[in-house]
PDB file of N, CA and C in Angstrom:
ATOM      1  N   UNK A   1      24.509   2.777  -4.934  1.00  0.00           N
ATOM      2  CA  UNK A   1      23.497   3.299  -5.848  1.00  0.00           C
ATOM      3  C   UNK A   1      22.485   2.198  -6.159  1.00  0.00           C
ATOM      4  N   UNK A   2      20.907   2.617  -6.139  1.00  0.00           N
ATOM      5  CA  UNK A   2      20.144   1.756  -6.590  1.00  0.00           C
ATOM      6  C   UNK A   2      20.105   1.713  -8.163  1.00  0.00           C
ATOM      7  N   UNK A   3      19.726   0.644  -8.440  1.00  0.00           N
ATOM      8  CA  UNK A   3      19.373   0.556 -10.058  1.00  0.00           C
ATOM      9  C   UNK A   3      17.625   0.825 -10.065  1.00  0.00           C
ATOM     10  N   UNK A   4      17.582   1.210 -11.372  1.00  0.00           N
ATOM     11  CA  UNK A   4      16.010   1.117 -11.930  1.00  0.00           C
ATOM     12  C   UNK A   4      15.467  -0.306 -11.442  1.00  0.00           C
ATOM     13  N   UNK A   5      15.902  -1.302 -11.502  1.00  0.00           N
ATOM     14  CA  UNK A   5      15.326  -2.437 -11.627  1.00  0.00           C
ATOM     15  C   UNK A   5      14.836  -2.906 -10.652  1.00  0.00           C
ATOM     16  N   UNK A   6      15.846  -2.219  -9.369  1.00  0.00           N
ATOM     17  CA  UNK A   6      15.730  -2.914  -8.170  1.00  0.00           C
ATOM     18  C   UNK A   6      14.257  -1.811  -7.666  1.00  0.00           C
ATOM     19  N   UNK A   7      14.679  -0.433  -8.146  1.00  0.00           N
ATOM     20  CA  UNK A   7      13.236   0.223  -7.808  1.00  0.00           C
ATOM     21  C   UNK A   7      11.974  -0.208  -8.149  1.00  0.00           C
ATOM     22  N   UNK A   8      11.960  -1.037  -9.196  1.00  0.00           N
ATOM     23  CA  UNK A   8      10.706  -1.304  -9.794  1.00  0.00           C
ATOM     24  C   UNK A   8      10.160  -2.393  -9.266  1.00  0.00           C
ATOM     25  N   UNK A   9      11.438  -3.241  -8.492  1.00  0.00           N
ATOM     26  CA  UNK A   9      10.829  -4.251  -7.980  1.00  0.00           C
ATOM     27  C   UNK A   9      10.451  -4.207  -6.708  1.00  0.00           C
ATOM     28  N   UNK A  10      10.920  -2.933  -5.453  1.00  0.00           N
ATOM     29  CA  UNK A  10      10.889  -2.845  -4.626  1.00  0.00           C
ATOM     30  C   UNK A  10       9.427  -1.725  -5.002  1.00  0.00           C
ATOM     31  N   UNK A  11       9.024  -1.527  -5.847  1.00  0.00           N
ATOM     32  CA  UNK A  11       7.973  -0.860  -5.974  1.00  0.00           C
ATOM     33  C   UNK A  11       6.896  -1.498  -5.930  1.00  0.00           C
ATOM     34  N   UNK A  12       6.666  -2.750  -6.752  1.00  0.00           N
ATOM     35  CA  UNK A  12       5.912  -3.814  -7.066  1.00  0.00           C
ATOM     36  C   UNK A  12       5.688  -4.426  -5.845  1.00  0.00           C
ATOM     37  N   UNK A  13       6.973  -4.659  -4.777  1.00  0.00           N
ATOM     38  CA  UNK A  13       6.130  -5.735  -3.451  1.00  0.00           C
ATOM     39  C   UNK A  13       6.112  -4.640  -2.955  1.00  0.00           C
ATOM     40  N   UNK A  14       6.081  -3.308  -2.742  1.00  0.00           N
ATOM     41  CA  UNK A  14       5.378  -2.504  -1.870  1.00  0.00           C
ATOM     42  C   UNK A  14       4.311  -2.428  -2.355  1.00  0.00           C
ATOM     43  N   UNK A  15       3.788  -2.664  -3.531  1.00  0.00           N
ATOM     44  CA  UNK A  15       2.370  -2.224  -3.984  1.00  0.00           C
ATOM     45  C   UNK A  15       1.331  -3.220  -3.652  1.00  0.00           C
ATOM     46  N   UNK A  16       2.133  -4.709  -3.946  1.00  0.00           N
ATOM     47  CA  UNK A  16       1.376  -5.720  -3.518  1.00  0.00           C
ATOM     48  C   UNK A  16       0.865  -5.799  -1.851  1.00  0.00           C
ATOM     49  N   UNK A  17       2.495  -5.524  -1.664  1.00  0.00           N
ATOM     50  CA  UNK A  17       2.101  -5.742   0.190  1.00  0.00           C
ATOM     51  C   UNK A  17       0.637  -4.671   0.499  1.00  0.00           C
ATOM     52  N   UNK A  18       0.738  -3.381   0.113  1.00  0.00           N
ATOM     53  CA  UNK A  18      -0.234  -2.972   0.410  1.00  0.00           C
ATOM     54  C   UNK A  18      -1.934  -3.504  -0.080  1.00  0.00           C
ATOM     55  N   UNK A  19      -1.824  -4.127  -1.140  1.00  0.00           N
ATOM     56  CA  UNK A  19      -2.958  -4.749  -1.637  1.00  0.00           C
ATOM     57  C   UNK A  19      -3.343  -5.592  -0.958  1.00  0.00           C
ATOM     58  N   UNK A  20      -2.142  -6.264  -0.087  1.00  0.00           N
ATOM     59  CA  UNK A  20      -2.415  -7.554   0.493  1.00  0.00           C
ATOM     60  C   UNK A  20      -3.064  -7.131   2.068  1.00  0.00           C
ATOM     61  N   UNK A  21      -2.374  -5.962   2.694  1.00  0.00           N
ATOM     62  CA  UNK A  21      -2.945  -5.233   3.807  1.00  0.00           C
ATOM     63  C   UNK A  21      -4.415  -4.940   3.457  1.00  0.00           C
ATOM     64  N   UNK A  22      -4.645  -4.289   2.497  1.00  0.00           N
ATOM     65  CA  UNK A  22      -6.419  -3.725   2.008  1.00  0.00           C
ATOM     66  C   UNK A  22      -7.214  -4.876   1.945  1.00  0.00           C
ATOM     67  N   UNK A  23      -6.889  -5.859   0.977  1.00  0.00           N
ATOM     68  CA  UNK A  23      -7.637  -6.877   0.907  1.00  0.00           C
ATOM     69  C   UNK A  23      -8.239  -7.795   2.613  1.00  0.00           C
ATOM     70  N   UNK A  24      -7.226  -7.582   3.161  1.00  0.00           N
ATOM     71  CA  UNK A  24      -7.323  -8.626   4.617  1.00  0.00           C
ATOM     72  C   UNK A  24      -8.517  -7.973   5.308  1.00  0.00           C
ATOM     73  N   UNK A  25      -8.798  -6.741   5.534  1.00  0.00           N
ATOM     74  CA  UNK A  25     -10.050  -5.944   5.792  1.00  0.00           C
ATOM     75  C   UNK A  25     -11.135  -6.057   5.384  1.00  0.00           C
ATOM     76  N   UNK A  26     -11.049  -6.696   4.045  1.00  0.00           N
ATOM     77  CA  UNK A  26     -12.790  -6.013   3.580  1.00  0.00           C
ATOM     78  C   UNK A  26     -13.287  -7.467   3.912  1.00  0.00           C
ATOM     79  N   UNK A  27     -14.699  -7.507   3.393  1.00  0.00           N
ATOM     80  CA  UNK A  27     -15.657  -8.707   3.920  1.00  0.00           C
ATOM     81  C   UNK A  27     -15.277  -9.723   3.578  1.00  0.00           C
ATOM     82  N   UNK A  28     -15.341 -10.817   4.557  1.00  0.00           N
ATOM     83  CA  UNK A  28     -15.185 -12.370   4.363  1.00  0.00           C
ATOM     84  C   UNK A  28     -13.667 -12.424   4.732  1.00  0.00           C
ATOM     85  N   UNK A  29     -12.978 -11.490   5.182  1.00  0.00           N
ATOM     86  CA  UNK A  29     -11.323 -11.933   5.013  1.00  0.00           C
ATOM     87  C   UNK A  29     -11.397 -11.734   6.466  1.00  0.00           C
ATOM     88  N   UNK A  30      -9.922 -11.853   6.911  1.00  0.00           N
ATOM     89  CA  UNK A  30      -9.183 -12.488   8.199  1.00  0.00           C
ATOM     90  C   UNK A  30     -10.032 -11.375   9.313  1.00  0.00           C
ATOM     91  N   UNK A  31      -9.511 -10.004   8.927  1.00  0.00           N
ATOM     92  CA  UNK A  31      -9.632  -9.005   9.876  1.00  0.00           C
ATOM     93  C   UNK A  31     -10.824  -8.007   9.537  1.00  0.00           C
ATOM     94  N   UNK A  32     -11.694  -8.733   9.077  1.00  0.00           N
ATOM     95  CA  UNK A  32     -13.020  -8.086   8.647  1.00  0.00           C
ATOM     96  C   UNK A  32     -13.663  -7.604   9.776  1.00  0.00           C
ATOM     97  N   UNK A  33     -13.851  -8.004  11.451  1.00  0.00           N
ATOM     98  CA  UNK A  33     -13.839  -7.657  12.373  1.00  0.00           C
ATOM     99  C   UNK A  33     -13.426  -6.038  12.162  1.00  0.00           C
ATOM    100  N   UNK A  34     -11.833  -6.208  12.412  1.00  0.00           N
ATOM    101  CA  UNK A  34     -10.905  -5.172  13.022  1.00  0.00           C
ATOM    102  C   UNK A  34     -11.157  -3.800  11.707  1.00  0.00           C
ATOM    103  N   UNK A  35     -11.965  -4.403  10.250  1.00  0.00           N
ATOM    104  CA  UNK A  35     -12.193  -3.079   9.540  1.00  0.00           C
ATOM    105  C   UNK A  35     -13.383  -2.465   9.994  1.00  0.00           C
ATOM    106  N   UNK A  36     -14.364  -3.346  10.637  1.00  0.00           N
ATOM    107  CA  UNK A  36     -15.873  -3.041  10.970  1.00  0.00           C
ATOM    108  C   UNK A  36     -15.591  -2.136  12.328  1.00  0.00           C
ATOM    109  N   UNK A  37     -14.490  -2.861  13.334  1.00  0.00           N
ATOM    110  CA  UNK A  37     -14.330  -1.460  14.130  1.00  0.00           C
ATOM    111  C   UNK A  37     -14.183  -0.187  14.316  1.00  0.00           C
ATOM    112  N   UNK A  38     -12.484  -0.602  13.385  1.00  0.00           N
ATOM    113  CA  UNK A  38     -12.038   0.755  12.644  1.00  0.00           C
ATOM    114  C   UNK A  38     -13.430   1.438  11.837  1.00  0.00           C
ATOM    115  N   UNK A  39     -13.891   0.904  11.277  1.00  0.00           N
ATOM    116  CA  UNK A  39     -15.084   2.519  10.361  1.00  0.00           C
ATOM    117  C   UNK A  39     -16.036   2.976  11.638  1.00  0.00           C
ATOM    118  N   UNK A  40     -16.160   2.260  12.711  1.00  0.00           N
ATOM    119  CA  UNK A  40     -16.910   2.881  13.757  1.00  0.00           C
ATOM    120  C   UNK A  40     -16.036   3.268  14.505  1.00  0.00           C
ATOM    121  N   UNK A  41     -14.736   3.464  14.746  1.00  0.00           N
ATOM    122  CA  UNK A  41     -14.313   4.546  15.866  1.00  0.00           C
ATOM    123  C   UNK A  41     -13.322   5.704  15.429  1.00  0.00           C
ATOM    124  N   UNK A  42     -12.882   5.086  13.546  1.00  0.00           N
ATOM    125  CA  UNK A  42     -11.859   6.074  13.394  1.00  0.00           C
ATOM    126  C   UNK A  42     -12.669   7.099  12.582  1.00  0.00           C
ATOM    127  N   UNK A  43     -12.109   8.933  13.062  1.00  0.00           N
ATOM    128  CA  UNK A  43     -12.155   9.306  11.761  1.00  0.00           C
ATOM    129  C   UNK A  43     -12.494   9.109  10.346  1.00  0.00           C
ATOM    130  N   UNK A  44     -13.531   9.708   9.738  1.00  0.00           N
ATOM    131  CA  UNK A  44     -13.611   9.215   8.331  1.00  0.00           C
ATOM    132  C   UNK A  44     -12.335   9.634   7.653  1.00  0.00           C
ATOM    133  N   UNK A  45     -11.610  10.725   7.853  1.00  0.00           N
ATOM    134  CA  UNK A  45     -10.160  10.880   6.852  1.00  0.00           C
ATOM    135  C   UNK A  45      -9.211  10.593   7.350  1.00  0.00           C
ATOM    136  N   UNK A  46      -9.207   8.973   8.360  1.00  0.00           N
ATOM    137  CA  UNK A  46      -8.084   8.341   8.651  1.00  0.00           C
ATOM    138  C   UNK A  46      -8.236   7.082   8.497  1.00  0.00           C
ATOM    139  N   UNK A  47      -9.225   6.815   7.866  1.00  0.00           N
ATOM    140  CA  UNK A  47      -9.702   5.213   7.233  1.00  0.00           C
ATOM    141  C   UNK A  47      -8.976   4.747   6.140  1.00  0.00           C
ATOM    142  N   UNK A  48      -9.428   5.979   5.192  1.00  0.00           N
ATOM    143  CA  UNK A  48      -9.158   5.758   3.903  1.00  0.00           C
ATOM    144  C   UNK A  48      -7.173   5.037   4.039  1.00  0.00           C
ATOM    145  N   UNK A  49      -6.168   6.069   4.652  1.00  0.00           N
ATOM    146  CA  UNK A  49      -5.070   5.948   4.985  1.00  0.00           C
ATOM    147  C   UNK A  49      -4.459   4.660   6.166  1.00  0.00           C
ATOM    148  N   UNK A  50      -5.641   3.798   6.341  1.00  0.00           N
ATOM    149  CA  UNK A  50      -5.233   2.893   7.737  1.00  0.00           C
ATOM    150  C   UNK A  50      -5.411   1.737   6.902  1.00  0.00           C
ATOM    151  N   UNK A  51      -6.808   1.807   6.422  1.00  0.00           N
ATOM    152  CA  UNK A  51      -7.357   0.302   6.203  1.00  0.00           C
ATOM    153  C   UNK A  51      -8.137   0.345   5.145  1.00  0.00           C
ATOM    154  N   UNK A  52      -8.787   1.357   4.042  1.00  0.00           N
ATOM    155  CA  UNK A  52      -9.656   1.265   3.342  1.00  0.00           C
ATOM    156  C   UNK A  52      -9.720   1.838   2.187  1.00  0.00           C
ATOM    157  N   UNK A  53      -8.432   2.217   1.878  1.00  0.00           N
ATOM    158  CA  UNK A  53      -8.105   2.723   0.100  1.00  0.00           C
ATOM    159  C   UNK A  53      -6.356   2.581  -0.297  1.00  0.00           C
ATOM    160  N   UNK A  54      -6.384   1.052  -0.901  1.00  0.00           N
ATOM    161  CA  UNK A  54      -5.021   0.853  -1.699  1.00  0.00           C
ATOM    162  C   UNK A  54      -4.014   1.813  -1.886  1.00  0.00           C
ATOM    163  N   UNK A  55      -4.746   3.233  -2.590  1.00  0.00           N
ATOM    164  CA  UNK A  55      -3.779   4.243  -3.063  1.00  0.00           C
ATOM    165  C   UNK A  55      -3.617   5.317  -2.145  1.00  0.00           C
ATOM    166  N   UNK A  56      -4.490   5.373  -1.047  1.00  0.00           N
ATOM    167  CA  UNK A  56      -3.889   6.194  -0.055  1.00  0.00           C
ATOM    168  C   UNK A  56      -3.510   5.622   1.087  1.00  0.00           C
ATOM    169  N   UNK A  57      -3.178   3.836   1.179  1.00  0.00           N
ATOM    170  CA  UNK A  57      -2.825   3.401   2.365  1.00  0.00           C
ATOM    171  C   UNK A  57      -0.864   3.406   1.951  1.00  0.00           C
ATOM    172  N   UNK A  58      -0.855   3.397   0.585  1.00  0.00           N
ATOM    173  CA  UNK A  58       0.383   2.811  -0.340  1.00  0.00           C
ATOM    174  C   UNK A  58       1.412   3.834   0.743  1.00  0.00           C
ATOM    175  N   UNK A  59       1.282   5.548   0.369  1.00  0.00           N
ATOM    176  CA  UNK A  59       2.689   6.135   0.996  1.00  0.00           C
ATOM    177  C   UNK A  59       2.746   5.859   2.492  1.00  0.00           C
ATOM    178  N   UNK A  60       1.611   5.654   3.405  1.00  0.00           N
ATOM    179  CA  UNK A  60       1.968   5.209   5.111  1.00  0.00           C
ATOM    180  C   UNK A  60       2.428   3.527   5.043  1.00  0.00           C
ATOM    181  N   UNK A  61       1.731   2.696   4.618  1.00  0.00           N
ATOM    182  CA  UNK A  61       2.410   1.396   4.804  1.00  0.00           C
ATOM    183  C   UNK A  61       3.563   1.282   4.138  1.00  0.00           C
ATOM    184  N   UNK A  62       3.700   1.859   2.945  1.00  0.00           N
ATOM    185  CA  UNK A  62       4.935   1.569   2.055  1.00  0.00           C
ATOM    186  C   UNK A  62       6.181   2.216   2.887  1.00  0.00           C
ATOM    187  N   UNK A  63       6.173   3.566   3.671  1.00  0.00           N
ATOM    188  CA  UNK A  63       7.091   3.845   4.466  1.00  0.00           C
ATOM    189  C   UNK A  63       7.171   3.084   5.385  1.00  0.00           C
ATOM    190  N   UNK A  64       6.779   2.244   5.738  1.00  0.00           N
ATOM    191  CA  UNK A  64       6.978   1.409   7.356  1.00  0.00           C
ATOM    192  C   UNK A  64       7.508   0.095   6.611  1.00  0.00           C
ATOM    193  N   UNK A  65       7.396  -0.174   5.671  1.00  0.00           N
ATOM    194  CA  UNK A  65       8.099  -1.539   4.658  1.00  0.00           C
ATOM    195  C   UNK A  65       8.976  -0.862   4.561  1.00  0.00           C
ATOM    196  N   UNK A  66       9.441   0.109   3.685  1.00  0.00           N
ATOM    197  CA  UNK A  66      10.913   0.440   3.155  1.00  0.00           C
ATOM    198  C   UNK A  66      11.720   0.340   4.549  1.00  0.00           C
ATOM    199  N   UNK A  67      11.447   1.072   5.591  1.00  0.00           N
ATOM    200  CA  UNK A  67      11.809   1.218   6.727  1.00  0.00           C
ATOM    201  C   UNK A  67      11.750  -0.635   7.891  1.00  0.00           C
ATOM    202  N   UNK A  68      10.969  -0.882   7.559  1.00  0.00           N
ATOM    203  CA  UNK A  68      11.480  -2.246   8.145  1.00  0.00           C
ATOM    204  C   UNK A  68      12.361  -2.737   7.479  1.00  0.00           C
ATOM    205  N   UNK A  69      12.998  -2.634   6.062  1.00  0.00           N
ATOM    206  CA  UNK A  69      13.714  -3.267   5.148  1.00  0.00           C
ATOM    207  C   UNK A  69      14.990  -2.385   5.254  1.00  0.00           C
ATOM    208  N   UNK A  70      15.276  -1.421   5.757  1.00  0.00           N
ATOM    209  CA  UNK A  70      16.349  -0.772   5.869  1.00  0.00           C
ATOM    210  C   UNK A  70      17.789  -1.317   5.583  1.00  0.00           C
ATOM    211  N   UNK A  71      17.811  -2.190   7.032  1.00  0.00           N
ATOM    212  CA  UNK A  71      18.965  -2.905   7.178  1.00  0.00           C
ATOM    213  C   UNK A  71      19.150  -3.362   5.625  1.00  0.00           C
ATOM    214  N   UNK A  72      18.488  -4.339   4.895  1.00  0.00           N
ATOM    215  CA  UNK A  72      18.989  -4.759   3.451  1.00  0.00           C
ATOM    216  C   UNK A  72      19.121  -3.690   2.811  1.00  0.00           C
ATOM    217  N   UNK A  73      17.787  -3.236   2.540  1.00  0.00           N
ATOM    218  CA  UNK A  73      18.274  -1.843   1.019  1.00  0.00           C
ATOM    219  C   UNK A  73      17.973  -0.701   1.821  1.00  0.00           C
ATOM    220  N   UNK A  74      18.765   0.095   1.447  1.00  0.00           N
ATOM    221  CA  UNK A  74      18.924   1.595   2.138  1.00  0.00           C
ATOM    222  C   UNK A  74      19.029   2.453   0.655  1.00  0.00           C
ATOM    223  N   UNK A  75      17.436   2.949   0.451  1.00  0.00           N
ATOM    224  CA  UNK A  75      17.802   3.421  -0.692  1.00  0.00           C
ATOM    225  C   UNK A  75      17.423   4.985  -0.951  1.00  0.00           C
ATOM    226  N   UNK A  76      17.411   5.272   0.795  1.00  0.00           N
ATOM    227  CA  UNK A  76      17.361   6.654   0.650  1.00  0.00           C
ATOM    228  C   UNK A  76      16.600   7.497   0.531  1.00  0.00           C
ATOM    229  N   UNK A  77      16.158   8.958   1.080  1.00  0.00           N
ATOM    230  CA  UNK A  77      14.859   9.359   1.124  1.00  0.00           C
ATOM    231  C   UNK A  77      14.463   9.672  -0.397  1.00  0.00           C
ATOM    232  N   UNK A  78      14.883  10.088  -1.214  1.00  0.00           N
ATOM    233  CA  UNK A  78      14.640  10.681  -2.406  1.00  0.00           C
ATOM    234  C   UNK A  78      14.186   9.472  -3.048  1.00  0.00           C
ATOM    235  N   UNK A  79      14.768   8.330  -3.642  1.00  0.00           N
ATOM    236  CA  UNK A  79      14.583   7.130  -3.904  1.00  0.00           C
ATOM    237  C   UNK A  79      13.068   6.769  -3.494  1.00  0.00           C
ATOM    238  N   UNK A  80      13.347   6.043  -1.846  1.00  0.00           N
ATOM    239  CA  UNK A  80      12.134   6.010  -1.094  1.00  0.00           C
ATOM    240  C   UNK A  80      10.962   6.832  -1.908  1.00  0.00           C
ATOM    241  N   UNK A  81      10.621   8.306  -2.004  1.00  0.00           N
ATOM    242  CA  UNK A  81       9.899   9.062  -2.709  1.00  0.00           C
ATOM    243  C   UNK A  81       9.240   8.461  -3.952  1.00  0.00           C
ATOM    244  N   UNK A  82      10.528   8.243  -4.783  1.00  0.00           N
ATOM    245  CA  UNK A  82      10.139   7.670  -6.568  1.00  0.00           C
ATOM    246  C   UNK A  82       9.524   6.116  -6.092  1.00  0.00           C
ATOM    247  N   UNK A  83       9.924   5.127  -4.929  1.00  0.00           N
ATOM    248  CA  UNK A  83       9.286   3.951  -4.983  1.00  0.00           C
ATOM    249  C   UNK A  83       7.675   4.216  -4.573  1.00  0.00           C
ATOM    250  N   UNK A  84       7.939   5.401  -3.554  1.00  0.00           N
ATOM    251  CA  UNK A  84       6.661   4.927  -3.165  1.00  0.00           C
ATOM    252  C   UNK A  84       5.551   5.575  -4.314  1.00  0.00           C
ATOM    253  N   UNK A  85       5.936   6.444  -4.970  1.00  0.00           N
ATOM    254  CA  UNK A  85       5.503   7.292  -6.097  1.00  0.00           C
ATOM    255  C   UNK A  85       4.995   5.984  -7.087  1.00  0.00           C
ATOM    256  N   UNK A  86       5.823   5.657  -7.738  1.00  0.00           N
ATOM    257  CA  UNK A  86       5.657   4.647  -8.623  1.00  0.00           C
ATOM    258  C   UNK A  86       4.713   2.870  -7.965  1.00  0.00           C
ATOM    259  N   UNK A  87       4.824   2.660  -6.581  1.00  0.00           N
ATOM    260  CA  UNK A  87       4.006   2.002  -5.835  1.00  0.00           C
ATOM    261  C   UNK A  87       2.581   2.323  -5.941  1.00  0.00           C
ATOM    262  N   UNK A  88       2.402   3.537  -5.949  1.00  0.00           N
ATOM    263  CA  UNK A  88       0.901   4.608  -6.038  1.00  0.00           C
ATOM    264  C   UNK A  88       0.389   4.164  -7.366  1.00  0.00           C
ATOM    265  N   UNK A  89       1.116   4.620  -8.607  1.00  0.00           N
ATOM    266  CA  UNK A  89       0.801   4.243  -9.866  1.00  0.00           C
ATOM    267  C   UNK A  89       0.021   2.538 -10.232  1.00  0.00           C
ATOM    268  N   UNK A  90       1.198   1.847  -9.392  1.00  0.00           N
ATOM    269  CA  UNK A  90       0.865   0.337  -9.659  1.00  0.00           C
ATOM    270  C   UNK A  90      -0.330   0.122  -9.177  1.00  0.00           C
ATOM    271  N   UNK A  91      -0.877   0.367  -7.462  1.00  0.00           N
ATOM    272  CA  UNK A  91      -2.127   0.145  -6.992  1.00  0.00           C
ATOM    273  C   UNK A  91      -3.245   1.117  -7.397  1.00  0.00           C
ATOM    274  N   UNK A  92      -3.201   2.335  -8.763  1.00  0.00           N
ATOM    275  CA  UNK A  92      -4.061   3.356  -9.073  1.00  0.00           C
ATOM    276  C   UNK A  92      -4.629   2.257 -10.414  1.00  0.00           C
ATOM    277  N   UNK A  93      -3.397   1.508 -11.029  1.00  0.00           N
ATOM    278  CA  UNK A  93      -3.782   0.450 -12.055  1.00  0.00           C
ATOM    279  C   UNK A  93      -4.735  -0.661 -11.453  1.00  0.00           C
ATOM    280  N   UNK A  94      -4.365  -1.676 -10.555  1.00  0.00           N
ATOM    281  CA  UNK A  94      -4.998  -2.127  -9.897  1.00  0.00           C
ATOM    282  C   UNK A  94      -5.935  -1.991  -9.915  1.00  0.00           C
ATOM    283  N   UNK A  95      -6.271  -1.086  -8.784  1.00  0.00           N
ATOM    284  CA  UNK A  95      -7.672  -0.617  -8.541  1.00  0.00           C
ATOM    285  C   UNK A  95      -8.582  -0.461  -9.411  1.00  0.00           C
ATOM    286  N   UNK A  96      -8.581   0.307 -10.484  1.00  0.00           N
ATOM    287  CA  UNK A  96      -9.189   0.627 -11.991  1.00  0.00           C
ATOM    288  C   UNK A  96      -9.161  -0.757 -12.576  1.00  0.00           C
ATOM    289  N   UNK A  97      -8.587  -1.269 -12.445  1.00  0.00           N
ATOM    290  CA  UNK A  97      -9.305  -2.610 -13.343  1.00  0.00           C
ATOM    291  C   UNK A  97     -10.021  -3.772 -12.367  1.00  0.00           C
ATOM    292  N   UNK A  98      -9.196  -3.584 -11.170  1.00  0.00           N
ATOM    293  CA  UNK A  98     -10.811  -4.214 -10.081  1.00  0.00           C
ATOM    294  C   UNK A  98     -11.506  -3.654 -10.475  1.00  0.00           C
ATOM    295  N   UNK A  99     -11.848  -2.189 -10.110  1.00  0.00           N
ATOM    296  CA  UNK A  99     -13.039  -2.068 -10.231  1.00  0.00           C
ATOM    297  C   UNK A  99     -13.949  -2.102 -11.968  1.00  0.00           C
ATOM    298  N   UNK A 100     -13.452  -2.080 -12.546  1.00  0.00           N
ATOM    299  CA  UNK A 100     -13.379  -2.575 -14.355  1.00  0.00           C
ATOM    300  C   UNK A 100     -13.875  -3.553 -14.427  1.00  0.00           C
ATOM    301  N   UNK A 101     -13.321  -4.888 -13.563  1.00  0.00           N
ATOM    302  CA  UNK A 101     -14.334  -6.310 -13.667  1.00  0.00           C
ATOM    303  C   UNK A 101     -15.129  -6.203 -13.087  1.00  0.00           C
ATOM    304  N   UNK A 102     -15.204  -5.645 -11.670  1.00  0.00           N
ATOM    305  CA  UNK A 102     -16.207  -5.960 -10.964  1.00  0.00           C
ATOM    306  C   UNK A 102     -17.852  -5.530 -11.697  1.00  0.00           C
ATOM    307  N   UNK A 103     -17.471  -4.692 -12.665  1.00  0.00           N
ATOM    308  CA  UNK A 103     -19.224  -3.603 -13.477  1.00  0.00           C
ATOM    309  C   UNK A 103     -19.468  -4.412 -14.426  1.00  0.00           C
TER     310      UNK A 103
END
């Protein structure tokens, strides 16, 4: 059985990791290239989910983290659900107060 605690924390570096994926894309960072491609060859409603919105990249990357992490925590699809649920929340905060300083 998982605990609350461990969800919250496995919620938190999924939220980050994904922040840390979004951030590497936009201008001046590593793969600023590979986002300038991506908006010229992908789909506009497969951007948002690849490379270009925190809260809708959170449930596809966050499943491929929980799932690379298997072997350690196996915490199950339902679980999985509430982390990545509560992952969403953390980067919906985020976001709103980036964008809060940035105005």
């Amino acid at each position: 059985m998982i605990s609350i605690s461990q969800i919250l924390t496995l919620s938190l570096i999924v939220a980050f990791y994904v922040q840390a994926v979004w951030i590497c894309f936009q201008e001046d960072m590593i793969f600023e290239w590979a986002g300038n491609f991506l908006s010229m060859n992908l789909p506009d409603f497969m951007q948002k989910p690849v490379y270009d919105c925190p809260i809708c990249m959170t449930p596809w990357h966050g499943a491929l983290f929980l799932f690379a992490i298997r072997s350690i925590i196996k915490p199950g699809i339902f679980i999985s659900g509430v982390i990545l649920l509560v992952a969403m929340g953390i980067n919906v905060t985020i976001t709103k107060l980036w964008r809060h300083c940035d105005d």
